[in-house]
Protein backbone atom coordinates (compact mmCIF):
# COMPACT_ATOMS: atom_id res chain seq x y z
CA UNK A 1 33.98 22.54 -140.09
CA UNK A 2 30.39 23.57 -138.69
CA UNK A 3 27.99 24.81 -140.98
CA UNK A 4 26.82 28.26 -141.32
CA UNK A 5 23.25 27.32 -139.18
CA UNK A 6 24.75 24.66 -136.97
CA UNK A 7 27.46 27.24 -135.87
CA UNK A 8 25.27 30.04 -135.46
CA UNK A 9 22.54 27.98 -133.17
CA UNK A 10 24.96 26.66 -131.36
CA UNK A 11 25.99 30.10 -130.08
CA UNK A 12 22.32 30.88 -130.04
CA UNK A 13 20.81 27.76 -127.80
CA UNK A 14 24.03 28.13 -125.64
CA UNK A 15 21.32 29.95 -123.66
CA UNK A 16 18.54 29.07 -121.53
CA UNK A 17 16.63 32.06 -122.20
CA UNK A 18 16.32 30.81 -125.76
CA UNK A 19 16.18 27.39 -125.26
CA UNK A 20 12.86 28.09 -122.84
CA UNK A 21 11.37 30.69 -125.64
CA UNK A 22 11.87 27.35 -128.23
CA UNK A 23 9.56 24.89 -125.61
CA UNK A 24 7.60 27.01 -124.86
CA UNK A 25 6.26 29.33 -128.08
CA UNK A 26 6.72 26.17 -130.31
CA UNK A 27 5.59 22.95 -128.57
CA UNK A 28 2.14 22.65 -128.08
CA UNK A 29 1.81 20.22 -124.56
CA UNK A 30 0.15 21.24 -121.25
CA UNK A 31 2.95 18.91 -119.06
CA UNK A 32 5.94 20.38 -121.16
CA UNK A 33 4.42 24.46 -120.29
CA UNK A 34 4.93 23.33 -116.78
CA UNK A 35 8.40 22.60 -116.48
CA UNK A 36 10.19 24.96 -114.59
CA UNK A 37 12.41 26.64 -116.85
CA UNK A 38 14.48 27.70 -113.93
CA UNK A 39 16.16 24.88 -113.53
CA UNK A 40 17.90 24.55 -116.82
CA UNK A 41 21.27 23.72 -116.99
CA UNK A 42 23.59 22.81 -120.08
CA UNK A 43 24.79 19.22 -120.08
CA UNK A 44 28.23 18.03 -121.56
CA UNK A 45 27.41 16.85 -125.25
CA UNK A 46 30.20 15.24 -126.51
CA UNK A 47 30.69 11.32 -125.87
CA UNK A 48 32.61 8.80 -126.28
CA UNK A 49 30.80 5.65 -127.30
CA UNK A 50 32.05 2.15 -126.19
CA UNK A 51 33.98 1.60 -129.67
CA UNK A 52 35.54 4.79 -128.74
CA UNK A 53 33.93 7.19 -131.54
CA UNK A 54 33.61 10.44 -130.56
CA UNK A 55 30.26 12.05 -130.85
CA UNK A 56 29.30 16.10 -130.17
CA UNK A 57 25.55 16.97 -129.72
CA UNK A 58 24.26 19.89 -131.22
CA UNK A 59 22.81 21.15 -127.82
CA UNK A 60 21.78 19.30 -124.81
CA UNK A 61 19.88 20.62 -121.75
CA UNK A 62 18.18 19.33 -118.59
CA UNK A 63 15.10 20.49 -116.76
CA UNK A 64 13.11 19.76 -114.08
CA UNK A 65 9.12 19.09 -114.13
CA UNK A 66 7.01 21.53 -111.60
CA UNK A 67 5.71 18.73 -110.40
CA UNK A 68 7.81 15.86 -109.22
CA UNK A 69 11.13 17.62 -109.95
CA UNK A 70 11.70 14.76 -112.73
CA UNK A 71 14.76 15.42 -114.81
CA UNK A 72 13.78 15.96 -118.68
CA UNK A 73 16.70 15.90 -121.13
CA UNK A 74 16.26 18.11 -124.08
CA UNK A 75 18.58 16.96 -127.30
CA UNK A 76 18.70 19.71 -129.65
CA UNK A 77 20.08 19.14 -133.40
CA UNK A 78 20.71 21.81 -136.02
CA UNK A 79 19.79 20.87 -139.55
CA UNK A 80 20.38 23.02 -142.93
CA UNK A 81 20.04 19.75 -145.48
CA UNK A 82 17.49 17.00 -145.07
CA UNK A 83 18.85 14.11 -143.77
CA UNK A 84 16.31 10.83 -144.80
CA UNK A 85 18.22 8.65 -141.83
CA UNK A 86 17.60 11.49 -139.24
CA UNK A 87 15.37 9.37 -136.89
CA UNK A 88 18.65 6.74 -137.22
CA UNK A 89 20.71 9.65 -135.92
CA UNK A 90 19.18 10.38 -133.18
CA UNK A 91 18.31 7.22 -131.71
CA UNK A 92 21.91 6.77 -131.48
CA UNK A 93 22.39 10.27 -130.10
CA UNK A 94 19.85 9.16 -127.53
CA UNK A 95 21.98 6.22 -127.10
CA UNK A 96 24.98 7.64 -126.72
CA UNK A 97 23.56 10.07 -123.86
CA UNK A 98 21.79 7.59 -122.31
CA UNK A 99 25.32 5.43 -121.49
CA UNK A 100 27.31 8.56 -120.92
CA UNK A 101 24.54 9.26 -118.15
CA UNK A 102 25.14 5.52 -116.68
CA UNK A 103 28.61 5.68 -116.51
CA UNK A 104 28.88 8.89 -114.61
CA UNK A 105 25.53 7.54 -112.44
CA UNK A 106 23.42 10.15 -113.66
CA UNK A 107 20.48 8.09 -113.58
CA UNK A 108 16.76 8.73 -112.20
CA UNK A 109 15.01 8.19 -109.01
CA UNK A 110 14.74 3.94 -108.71
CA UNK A 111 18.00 3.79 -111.41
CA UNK A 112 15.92 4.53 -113.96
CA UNK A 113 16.50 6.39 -117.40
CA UNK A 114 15.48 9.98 -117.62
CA UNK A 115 13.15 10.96 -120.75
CA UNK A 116 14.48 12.61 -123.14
CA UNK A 117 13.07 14.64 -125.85
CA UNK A 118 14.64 14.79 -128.99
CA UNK A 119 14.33 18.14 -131.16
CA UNK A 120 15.52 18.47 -135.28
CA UNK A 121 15.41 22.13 -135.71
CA UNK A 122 15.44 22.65 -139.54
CA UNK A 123 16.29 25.50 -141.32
CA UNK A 124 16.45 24.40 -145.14
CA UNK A 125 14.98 26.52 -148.06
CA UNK A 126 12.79 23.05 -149.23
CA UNK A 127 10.74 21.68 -146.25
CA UNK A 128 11.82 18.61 -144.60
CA UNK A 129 10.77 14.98 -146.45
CA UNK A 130 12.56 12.62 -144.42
CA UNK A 131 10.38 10.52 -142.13
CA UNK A 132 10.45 11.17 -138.23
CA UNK A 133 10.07 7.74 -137.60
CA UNK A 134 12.19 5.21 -137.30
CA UNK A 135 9.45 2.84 -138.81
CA UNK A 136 9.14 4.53 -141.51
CA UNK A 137 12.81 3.72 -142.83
CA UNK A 138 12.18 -0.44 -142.00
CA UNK A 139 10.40 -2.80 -144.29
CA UNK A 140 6.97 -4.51 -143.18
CA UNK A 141 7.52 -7.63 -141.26
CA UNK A 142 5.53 -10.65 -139.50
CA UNK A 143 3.59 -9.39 -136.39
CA UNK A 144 6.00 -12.10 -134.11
CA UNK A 145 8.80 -9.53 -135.60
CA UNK A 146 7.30 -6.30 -135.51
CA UNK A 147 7.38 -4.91 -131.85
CA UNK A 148 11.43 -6.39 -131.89
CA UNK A 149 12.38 -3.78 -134.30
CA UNK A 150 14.29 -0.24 -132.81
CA UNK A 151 11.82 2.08 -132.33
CA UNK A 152 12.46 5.84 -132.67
CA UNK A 153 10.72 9.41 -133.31
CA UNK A 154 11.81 12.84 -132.90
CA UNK A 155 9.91 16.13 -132.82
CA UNK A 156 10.30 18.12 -136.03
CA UNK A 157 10.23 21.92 -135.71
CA UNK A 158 10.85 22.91 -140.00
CA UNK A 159 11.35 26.82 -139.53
CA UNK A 160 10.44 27.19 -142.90
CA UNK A 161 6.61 25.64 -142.21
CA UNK A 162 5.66 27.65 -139.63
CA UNK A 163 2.33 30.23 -140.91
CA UNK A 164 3.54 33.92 -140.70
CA UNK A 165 0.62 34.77 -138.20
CA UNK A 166 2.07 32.18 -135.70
CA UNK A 167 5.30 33.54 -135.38
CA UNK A 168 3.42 37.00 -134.93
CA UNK A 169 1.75 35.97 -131.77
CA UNK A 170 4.17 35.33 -130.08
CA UNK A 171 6.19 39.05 -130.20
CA UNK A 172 8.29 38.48 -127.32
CA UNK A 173 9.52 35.06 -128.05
CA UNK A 174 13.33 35.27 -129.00
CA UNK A 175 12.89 32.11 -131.32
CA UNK A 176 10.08 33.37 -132.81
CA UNK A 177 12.15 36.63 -133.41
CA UNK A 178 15.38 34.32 -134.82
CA UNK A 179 13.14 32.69 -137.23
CA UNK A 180 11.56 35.86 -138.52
CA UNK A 181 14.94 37.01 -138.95
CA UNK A 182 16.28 34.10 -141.08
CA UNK A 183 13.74 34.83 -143.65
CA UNK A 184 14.53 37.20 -146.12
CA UNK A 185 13.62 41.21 -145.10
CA UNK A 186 13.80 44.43 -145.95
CA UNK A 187 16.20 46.41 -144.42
CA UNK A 188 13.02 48.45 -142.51
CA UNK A 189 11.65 44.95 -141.52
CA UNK A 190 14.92 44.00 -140.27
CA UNK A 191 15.51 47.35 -138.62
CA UNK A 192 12.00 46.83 -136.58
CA UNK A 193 12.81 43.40 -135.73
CA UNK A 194 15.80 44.39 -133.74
CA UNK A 195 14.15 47.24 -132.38
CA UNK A 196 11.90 44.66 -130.92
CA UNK A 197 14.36 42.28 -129.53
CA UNK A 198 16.40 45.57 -128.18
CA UNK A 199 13.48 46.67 -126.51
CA UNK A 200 12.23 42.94 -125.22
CA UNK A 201 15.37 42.18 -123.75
CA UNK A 202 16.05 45.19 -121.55
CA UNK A 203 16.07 43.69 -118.02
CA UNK A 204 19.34 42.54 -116.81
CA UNK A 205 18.52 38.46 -116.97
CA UNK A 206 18.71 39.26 -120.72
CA UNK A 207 22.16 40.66 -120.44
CA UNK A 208 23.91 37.13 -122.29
CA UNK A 209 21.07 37.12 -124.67
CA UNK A 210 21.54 40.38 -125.94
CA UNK A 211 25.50 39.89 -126.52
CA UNK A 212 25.14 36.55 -128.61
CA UNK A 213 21.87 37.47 -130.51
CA UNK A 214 24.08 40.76 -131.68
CA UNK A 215 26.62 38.56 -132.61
CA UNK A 216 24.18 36.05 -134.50
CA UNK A 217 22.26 38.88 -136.40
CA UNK A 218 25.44 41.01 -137.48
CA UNK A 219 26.65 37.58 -139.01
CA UNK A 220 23.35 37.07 -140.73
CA UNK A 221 23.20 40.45 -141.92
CA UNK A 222 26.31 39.99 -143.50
CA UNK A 223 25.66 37.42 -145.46
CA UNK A 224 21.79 38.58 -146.51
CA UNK A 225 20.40 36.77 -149.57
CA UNK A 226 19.08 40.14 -151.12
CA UNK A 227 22.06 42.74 -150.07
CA UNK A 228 24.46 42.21 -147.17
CA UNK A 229 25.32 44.82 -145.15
CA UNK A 230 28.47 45.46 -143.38
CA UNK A 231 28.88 46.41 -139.85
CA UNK A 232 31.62 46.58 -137.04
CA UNK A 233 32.34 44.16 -134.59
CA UNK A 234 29.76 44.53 -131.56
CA UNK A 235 28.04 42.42 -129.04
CA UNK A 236 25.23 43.86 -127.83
CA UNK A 237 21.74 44.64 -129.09
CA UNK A 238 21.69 48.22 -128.42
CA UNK A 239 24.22 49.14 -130.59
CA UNK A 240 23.25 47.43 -133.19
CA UNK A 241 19.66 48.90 -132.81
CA UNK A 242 21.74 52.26 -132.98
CA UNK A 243 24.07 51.31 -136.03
CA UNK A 244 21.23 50.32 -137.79
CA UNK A 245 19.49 53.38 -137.69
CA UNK A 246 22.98 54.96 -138.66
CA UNK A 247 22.32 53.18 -141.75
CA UNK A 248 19.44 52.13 -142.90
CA UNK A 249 19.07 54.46 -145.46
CA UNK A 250 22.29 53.88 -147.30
CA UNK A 251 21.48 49.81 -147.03
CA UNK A 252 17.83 50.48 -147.87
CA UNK A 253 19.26 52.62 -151.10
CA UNK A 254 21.70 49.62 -151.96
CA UNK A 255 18.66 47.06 -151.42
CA UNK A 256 16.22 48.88 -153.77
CA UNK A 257 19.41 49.10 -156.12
CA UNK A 258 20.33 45.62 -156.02
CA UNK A 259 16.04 44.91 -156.92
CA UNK A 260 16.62 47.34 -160.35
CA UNK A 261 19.31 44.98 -161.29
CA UNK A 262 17.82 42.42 -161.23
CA UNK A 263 18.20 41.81 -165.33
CA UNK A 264 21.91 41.89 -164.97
CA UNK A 265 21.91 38.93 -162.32
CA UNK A 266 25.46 37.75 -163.01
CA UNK A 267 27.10 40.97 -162.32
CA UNK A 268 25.20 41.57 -159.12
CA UNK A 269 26.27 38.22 -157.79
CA UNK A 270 29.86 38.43 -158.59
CA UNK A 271 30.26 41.87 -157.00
CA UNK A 272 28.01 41.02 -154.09
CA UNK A 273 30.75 38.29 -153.38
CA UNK A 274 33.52 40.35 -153.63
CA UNK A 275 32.21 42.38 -150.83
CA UNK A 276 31.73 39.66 -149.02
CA UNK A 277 35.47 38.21 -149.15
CA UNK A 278 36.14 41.96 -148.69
CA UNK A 279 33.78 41.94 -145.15
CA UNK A 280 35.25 38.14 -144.39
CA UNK A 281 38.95 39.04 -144.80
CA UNK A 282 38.39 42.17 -142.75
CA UNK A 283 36.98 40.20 -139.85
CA UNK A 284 39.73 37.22 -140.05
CA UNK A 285 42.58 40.01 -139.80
CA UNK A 286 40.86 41.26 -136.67
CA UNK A 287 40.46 38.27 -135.37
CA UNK A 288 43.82 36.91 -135.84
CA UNK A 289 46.13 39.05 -137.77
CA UNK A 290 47.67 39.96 -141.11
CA UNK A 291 46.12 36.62 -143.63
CA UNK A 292 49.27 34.55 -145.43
CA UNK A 293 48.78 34.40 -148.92
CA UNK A 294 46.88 31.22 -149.46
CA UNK A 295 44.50 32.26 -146.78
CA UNK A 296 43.47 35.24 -149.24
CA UNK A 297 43.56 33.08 -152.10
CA UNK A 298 41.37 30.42 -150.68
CA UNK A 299 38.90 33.39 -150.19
CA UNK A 300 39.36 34.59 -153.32
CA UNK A 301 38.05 31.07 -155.08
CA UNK A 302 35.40 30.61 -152.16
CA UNK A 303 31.72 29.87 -153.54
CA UNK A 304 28.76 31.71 -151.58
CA UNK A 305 28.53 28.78 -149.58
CA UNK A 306 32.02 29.16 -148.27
CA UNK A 307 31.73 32.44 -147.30
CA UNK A 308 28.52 31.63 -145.18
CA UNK A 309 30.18 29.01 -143.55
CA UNK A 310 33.13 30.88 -142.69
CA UNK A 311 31.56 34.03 -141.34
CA UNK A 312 29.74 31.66 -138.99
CA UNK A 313 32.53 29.76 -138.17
CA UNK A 314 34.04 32.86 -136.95
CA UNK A 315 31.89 32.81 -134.03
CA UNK A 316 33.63 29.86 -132.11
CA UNK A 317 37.18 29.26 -134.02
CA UNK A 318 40.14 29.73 -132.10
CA UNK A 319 42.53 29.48 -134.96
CA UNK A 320 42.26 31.20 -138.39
CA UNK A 321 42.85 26.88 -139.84
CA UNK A 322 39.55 26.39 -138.07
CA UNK A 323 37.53 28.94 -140.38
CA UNK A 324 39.31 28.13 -143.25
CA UNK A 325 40.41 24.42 -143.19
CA UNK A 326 44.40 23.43 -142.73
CA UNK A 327 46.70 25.57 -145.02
CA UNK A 328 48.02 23.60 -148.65
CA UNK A 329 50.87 20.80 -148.22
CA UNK A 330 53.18 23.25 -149.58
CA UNK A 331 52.86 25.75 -147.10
């Protein structure tokens, strides 16, 4: 089952619009700036390796250089947890592209390998300790040994450590938008966040963009640290821009409520997780009908964690077994 920010970023950087707004407001090189972001195209990221393991990339995407119309692979993986053998991980993800590319003779001009750069975007409330390095995980050997060894590094991009006045330069970036957004807000902040987006992504090559981020945000808003706030199903920006303003003040009151309460913690939490089963079950029965009865009990017992994986498994599911997980033996 996908986790609540893998799921949700892999709707988001199912776009190119985003996935150009990540390379360019958040990696600082003068060759990557030139790429041209035109030519991006999605590339199949699931694998089979050679002792036929199955392996499904986070996001992968190609792009050409302005210059000699090079191919550049961009690896994208989504991480909530810190992983210490990440720079393991993705040396074999590079791996496992790199033979899926020769045996559908994908390769480069002279039957070479195309770069590839390989992104962790990480998410986590604690800032990422695990080295980038694949060095950094081996033990110190004899120089005869030491340029032998696997070597590996990936590009780090930890949400979390990025200064408040960066992401406010760049006020048209989409990422830069997303990541404001997965920080805790007010309900005003949040209101004139999407007001932004709404009003950024007016012009009709934004017309994908504004469907999915609509779909990412409701889910977020849903399941808001401070006060979650429940809204119908929609897919585009403007109406969410529009159903915000419906009700910001009634979410605003509830927020401002929910901070007065703050010495009766244990109440809050338990009825701020029976609305959320409440908002879950309502969106399962929409999606696919009247819920048996150990559907509702498994969302009865779910933790808060549960319920944030579920509402953004919702997204991509095509079965209510794939939200929830395979119904008891006995049923």
């Amino acid at each position: 089952m996908p986790t609540s920010h893998d799921a949700g970023y892999k709707l988001l950087f199912s776009d190119p619009l985003i996935v150009r707004d990540l390379i360019q407001g958040f990696i600082d090189d003068p060759w990557l700036q030139k790429l041209d972001f035109s030519t991006l195209e999605p590339v199949k990221g699931h694998y089979v390796s050679e002792d036929l393991r199955d392996r499904a990339d986070d996001a992968v995407w190609r792009v050409k250089s302005g210059e000699d119309r090079l191919y550049l692979y961009l690896l994208i993986e989504f991480q909530s947890r810190n992983d210490r053998f990440m720079a393991l991980r993705m040396m074999v993800y590079v791996g496992l592209l790199y033979q899926d590319l020769i045996r559908n003779k994908q390769l480069g001009p002279q039957g070479l390998l195309p770069p590839v750069l390989p992104i962790v975007l990480y998410n986590g409330e604690r800032r990422w300790r695990a080295p980038v390095t694949l060095a950094d995980l081996l033990p110190k050997v004899p120089a005869f040994l030491a340029p032998l060894q696997p070597q590996m590094r990936y590009l780090l991009i930890d949400e979390g450590a990025i200064p408040t006045d960066t992401l406010a330069r760049l006020p048209r970036n989409l990422v830069a938008a997303i990541f404001k957004l997965e920080q805790p807000q007010t309900p005003e902040a949040v209101q004139q966040l999407v007001t932004e987006l709404e009003a950024a992504t007016r012009s009709d090559e934004y017309a994908t963009v504004r469907r999915i981020v609509a779909i990412w945000i409701r889910a977020a808003l849903i399941r808001n640290r401070k006060y979650p706030i429940l809204l119908p199903e929609l897919d585009d920006l403007q109406e969410l821009r529009i159903m915000l303003s419906q009700r910001i003040e009634q979410w605003a009151e509830g927020y401002l409520a929910t901070g007065r309460k703050e010495g009766r913690m244990e109440g809050r939490n338990e009825g701020r997780l029976e609305g959320e089963i409440a908002v879950l079950s309502r969106l399962l029965t929409r999606r696919f009908g009247p819920l048996p009865a150990w559907a509702e009990a498994r969302l009865n017992a779910a933790t808060e964690q549960n319920l944030a994986d579920w509402a953004d498994a919702i997204l991509d599911a095509a079965s209510l077994n794939d939200v929830l997980g395979p119904p008891p033996a006995d049923h």
